[in-house]
Protein backbone atom coordinates (compact mmCIF):
# COMPACT_ATOMS: atom_id res chain seq x y z
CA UNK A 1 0.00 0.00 0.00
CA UNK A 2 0.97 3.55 -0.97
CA UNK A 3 0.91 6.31 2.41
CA UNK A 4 1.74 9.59 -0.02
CA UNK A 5 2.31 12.40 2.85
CA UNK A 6 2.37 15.92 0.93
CA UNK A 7 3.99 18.17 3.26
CA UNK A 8 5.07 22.09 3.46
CA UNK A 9 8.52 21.04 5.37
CA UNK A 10 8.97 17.75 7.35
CA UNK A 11 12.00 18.98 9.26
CA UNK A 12 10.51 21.91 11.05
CA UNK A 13 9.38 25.74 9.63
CA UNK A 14 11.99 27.11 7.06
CA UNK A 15 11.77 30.46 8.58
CA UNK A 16 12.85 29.22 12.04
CA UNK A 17 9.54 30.08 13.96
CA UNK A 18 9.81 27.13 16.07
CA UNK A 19 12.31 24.54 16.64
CA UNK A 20 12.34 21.00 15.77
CA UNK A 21 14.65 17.85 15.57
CA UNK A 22 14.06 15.14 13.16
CA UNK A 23 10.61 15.30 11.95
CA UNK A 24 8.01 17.64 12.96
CA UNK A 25 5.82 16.11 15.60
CA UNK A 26 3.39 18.97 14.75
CA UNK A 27 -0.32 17.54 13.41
CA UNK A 28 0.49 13.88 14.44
CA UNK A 29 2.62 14.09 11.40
CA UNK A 30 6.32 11.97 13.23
CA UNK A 31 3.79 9.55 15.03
CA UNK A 32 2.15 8.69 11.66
CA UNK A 33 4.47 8.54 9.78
CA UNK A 34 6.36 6.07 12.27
CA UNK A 35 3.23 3.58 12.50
CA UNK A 36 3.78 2.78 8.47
CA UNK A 37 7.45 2.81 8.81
CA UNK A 38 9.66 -0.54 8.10
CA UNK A 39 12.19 -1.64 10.35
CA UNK A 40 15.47 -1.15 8.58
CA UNK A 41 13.93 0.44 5.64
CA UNK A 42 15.78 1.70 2.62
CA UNK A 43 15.42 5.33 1.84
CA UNK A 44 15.78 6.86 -1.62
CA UNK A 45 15.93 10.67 -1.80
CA UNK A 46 15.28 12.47 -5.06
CA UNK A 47 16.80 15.84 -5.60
CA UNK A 48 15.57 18.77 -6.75
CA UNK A 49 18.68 20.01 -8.12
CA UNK A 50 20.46 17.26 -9.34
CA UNK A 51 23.67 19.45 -10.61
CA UNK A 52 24.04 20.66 -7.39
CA UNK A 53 26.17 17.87 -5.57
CA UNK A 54 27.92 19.65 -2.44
CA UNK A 55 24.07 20.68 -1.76
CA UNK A 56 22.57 17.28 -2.56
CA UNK A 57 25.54 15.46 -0.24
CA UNK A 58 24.87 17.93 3.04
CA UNK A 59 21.18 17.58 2.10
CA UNK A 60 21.49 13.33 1.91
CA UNK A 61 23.24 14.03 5.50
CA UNK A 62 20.93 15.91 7.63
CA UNK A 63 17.91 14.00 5.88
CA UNK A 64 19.41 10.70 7.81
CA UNK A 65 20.81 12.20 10.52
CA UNK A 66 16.88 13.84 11.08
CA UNK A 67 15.56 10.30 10.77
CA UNK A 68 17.61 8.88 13.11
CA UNK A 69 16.70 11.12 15.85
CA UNK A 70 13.63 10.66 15.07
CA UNK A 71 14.19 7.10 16.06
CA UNK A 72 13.59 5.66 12.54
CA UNK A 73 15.57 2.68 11.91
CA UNK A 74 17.33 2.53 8.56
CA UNK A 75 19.62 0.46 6.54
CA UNK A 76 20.19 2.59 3.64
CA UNK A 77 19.79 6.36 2.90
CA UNK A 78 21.03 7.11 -1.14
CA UNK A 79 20.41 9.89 -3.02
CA UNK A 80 19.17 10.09 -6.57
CA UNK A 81 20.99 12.91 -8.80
CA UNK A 82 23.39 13.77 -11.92
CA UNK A 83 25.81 11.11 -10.21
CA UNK A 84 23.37 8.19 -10.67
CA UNK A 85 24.00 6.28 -13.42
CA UNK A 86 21.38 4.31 -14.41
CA UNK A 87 17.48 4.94 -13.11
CA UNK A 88 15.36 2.12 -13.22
CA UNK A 89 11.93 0.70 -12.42
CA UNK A 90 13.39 -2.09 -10.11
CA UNK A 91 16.16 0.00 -8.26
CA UNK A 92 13.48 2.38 -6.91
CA UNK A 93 11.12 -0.23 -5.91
CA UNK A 94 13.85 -1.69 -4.12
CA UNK A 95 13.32 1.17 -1.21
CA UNK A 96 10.74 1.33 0.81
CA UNK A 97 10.74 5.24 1.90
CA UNK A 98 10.97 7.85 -1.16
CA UNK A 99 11.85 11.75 -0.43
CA UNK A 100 10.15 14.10 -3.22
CA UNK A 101 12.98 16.69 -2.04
CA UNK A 102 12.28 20.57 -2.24
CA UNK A 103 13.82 23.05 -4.37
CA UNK A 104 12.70 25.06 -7.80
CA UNK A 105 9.61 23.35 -9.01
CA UNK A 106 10.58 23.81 -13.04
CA UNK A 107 13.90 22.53 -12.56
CA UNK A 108 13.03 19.33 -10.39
CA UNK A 109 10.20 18.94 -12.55
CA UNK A 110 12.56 18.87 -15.61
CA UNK A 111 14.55 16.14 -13.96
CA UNK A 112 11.38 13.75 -13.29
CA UNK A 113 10.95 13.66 -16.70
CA UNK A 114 14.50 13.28 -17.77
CA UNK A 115 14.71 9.94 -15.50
CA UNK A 116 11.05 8.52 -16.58
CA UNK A 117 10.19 9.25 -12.79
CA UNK A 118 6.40 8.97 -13.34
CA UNK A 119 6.37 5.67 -15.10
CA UNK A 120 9.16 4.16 -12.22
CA UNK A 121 6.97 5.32 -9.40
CA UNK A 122 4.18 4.17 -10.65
CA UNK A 123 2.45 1.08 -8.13
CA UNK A 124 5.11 1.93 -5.79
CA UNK A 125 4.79 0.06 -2.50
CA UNK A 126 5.77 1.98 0.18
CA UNK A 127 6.37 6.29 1.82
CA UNK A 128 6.62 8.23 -0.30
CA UNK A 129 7.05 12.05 1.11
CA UNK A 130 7.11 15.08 -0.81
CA UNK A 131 9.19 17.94 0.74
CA UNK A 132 7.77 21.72 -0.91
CA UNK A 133 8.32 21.23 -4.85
CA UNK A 134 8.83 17.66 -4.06
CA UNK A 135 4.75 17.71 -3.17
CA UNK A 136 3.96 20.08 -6.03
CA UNK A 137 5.23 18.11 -8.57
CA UNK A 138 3.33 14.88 -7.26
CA UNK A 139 0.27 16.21 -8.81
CA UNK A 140 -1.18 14.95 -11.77
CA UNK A 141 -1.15 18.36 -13.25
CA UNK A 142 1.30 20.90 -11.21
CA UNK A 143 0.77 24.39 -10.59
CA UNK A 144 4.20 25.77 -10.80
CA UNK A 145 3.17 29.14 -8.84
CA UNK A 146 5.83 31.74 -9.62
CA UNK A 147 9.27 32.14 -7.56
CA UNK A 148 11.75 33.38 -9.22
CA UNK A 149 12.52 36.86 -10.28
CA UNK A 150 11.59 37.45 -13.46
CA UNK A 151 8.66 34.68 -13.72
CA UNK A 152 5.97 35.80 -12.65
CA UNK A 153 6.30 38.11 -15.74
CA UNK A 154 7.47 36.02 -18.71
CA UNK A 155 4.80 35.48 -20.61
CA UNK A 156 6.77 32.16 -21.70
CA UNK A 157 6.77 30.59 -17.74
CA UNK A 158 4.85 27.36 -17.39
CA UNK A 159 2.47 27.41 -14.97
CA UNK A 160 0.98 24.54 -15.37
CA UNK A 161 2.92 21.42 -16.61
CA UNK A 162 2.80 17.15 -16.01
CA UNK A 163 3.06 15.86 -12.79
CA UNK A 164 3.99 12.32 -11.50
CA UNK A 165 0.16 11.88 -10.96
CA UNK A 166 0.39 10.44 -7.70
CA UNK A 167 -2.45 13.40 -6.53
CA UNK A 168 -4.65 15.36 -7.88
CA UNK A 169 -4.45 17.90 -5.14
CA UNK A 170 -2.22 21.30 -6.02
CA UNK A 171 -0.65 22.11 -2.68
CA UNK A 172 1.17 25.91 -2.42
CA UNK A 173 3.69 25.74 0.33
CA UNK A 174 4.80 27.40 3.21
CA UNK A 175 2.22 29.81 3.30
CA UNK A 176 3.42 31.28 6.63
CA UNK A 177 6.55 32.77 4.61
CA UNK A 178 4.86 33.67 1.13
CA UNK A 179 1.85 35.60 2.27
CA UNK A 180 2.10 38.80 1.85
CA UNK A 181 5.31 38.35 0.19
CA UNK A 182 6.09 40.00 -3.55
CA UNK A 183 7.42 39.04 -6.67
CA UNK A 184 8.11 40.86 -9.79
CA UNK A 185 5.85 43.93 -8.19
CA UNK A 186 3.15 41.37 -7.12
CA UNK A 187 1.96 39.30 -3.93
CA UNK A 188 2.75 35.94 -4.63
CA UNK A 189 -0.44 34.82 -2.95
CA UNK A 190 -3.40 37.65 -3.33
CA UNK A 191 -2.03 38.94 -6.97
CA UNK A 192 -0.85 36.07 -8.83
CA UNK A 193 -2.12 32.67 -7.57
CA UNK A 194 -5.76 34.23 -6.45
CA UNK A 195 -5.71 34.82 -10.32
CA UNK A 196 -4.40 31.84 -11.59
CA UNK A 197 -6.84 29.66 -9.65
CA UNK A 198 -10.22 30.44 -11.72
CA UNK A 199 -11.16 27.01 -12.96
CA UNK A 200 -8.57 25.36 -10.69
CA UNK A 201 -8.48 24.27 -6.61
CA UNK A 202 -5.20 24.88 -5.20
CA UNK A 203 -4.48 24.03 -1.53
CA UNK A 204 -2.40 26.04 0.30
CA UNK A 205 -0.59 25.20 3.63
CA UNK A 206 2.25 26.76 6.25
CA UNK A 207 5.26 24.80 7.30
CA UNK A 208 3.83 22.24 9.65
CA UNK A 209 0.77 20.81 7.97
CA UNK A 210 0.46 18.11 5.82
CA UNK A 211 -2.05 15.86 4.00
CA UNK A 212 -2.10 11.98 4.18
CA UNK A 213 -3.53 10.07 1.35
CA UNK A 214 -3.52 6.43 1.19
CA UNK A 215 -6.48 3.59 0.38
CA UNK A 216 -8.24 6.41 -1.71
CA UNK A 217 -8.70 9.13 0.91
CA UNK A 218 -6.71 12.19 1.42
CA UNK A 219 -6.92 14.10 4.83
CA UNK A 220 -5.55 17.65 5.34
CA UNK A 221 -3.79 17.77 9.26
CA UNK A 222 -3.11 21.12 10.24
CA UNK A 223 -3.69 24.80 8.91
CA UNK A 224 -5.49 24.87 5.31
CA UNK A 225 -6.61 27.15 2.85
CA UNK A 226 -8.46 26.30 -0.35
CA UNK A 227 -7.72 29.03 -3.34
CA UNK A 228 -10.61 28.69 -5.93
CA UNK A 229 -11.67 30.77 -8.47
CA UNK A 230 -10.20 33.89 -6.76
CA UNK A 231 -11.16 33.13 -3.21
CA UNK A 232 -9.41 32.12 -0.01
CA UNK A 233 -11.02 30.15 2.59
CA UNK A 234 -9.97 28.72 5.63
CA UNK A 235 -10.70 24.84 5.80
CA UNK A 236 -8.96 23.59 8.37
CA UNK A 237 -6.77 24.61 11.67
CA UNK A 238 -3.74 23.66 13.27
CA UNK A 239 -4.45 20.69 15.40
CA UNK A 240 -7.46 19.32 13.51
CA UNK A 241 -7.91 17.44 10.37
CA UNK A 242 -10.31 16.91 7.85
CA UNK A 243 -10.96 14.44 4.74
CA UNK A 244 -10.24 16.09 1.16
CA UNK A 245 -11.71 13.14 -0.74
């Protein structure tokens, strides 16, 4: 069976506003993810800048070192990038943990398809958990909301482009940092992905909160906000839950 957690940040907040080591307890989101854990399970991590290999090594690093604190036994912890070299169907189904890791959303994206990710995953047996653009580019089709300089203005950017289909749910991450916040002149939120979500549903969450889905149900734990057709409305609060589909 498949447990697909689509978080904001696993490790604790980004911007620091609260401390945490290994995985965020937060939501019930350590305790459940240690219930479907293996003993001694193999852990693949997936980059989302695979040219960047000092990052990707201190990244592979603090990923198991995280784990382990969080008293998650493991017998392997490798790390999926421009120094793998061969990608196949059987050597990730031979893990039983997959990280989705976080970075630029284009330019992971780009590097799913350049491996066949989509088609490997596919059945997969196991964790997977996406980490920011990691759970962004789960989707069937992504919303690659605007982050850069520059892209929120070229009318050339993608903003919506082919997921590994593992969700149908578009998730906008750590919402605690990006409200309010600008790009290119605009607020990332409330003047570019209000707009861009008439005809779509985006879900957006803060560092923290998560969504579970596994035997066909997906719950949101934690702070929500659905973003449709140019609204924002709270769904859900931090400590409670509630079923998505």
């Amino acid at each position: 069976m498949l447990s697909l957690f689509l978080t904001s940040s696993p490790f604790g907040p980004l911007d620091n506003s609260y401390q945490v080591e290994g995985l965020d307890p937060g939501n019930g989101f350590a305790d459940l993810v240690r219930e479907r854990w293996r003993e001694g399970a193999r852990v693949l991590i997936i980059s989302a800048f695979p040219a960047d290999i000092p990052a990707n090594i201190e990244m592979r690093s603090f990923m198991e070192n995280a784990l382990k604190i969080s008293g998650l036994s493991l017998s392997a912890a490798d790390i999926w990038d421009d120094r793998t070299e061969e990608y196949t169907r059987e050597a990730l189904h031979s893990y039983d943990v997959i990280f989705l890791g976080g970075g630029h959303v284009p330019t992971e994206n780009a590097y799913f398809e350049r491996i066949g990710l989509r088609d490997m995953i596919r059945d997969f047996d196991g964790i997977i958990i996406g980490i920011s653009a990691g759970t962004m580019n789960a989707a069937e089709t992504v919303y690659a909301q605007p982050e850069e300089p520059g892209e929120a203005l070229d009318p050339d950017y993608q903003r919506f482009i082919p997921g590994l289909g593992l969700t149908d749910i578009n998730i906008l991450p750590h919402l605690q940092m990006i409200r309010g916040m600008e790009l290119d002149g605009m607020k990332i939120i409330e003047e570019i992905s209000l707009g861009d979500s008439f005809g779509h549903d985006f879900l957006a969450i803060p560092d923290g909160s998560f969504v579970l889905a596994e035997d066909g149900l997906s719950t949101l734990y934690g702070e929500g906000w659905q973003i449709k057709d140019g609204q924002m409305t709270r769904i859900c609060s931090h400590g409670d839950s509630v079923l998505l589909f």
